[in-house]
Structures are given as structure tokens and as C-alpha cells.
Protein backbone atom coordinates (compact mmCIF):
# COMPACT_ATOMS: atom_id res chain seq x y z
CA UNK A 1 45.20 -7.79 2.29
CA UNK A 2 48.01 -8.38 4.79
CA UNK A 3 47.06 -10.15 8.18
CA UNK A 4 49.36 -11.87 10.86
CA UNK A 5 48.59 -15.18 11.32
CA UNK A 6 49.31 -17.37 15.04
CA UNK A 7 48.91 -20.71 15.42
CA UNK A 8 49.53 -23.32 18.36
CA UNK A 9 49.79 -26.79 18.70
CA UNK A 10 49.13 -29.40 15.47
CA UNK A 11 48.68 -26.16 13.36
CA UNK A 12 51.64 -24.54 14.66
CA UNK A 13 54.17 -27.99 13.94
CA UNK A 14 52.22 -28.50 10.27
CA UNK A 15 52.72 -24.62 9.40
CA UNK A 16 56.17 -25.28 10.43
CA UNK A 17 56.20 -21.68 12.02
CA UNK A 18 54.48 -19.91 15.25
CA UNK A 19 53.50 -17.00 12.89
CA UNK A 20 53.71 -15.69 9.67
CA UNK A 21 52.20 -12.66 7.77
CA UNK A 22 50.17 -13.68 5.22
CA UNK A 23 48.38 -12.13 2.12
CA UNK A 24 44.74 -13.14 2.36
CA UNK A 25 42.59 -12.96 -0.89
CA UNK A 26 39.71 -14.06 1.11
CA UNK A 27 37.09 -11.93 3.09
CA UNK A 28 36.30 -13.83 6.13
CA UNK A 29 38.70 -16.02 9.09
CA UNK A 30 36.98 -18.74 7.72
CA UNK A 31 38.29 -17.76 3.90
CA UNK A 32 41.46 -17.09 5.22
CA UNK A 33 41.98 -20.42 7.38
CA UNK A 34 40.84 -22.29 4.09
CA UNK A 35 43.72 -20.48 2.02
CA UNK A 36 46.42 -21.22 5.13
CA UNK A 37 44.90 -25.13 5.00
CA UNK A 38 45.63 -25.70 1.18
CA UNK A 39 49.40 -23.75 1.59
CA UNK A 40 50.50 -25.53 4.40
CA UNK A 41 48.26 -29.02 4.15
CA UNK A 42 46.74 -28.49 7.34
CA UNK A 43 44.33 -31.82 8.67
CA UNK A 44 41.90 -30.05 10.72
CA UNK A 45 38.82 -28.74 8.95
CA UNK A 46 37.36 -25.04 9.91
CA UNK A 47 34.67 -26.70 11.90
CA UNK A 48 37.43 -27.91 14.21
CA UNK A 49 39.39 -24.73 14.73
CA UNK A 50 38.26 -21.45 17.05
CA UNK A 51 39.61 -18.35 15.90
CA UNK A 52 40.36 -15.23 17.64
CA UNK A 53 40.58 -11.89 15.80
CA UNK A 54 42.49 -8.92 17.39
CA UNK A 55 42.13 -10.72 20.70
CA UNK A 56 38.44 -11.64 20.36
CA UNK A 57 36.75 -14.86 20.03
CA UNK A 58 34.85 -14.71 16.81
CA UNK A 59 33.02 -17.12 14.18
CA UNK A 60 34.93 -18.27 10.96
CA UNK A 61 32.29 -15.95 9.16
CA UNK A 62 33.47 -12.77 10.31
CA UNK A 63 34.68 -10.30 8.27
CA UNK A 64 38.49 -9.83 7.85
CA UNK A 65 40.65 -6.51 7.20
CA UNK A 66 43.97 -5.21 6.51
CA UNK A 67 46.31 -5.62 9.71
CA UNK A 68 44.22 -7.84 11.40
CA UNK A 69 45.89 -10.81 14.00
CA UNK A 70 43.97 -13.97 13.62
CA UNK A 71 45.01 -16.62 16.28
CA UNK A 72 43.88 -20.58 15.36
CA UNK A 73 43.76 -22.65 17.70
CA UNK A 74 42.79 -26.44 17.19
CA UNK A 75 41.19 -28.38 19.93
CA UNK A 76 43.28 -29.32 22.72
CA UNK A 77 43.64 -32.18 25.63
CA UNK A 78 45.41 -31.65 28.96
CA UNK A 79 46.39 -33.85 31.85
């Protein structure tokens, strides 16, 4: 299934792009995020990312579907 894919920060620089559309084999974010880790050698593990799905904060474990926007987003420090 197609879904877009946003990322910021860390994620965003090792993806090498803001977004992308990407063909998910998976089922869940957390499936998905796995897949997107091995293709672009992310360093942060799913425990470490938050996902949002169409806009909504959800767990890695929720289920994915065609068209879907999945946003990760690693942890972040301000100052």
C-alpha cells in the first residue's frame, strides 16, 4: 500500500528528504517505520520515535491503510 511519509529533524537529514511516498508491505506505523529504518539506515529505534497518523497521535501498533500520512518525529531538545 501507498502512504506519505514526513519526517523532521535527525530522521528528516538521514532520509535525506522532508517526505517521500512510500510503498509499505507492512501493516502497522510500527511495520512501516521498521521498513523506512532498514532503506534509509535510520539510528533511532521505534521505541524512540512518536508517530502521528492523519494528524493523530497514535502507537507504533496501529493499523496502517492505503493513503495514509504518517509523520515521525524523533525526540527533540530546545533552548
Amino acid at each position: 500500500m501507498k502512504i506519505q511519509v514526513t519526517y523532521f529533524a535527525i530522521l528528516r537529514e538521514q532520509a535525506g528528504t522532508k517526505e517521500e511516498e512510500w510503498e509499505c508491505t507492512g501493516k502497522t506505523a510500527g511495520d512501516a517505520y521498521e521498513e523506512l529504518k532498514q532503506n534509509h539506515s535510520f539510528t533511532l529505534h521505534d521505541h524512540q520515535v512518536k508517530v502521528a497518523i492523519n494528524h493523530q497521535f497514535k502507537s507504533m501498533k496501529t493499523l496502517i491503510h492505503e493513503g495514509d500520512n504518517l509523520v515521525f518525529i524523533p525526540p527533540v531538545a530546545g533552548g
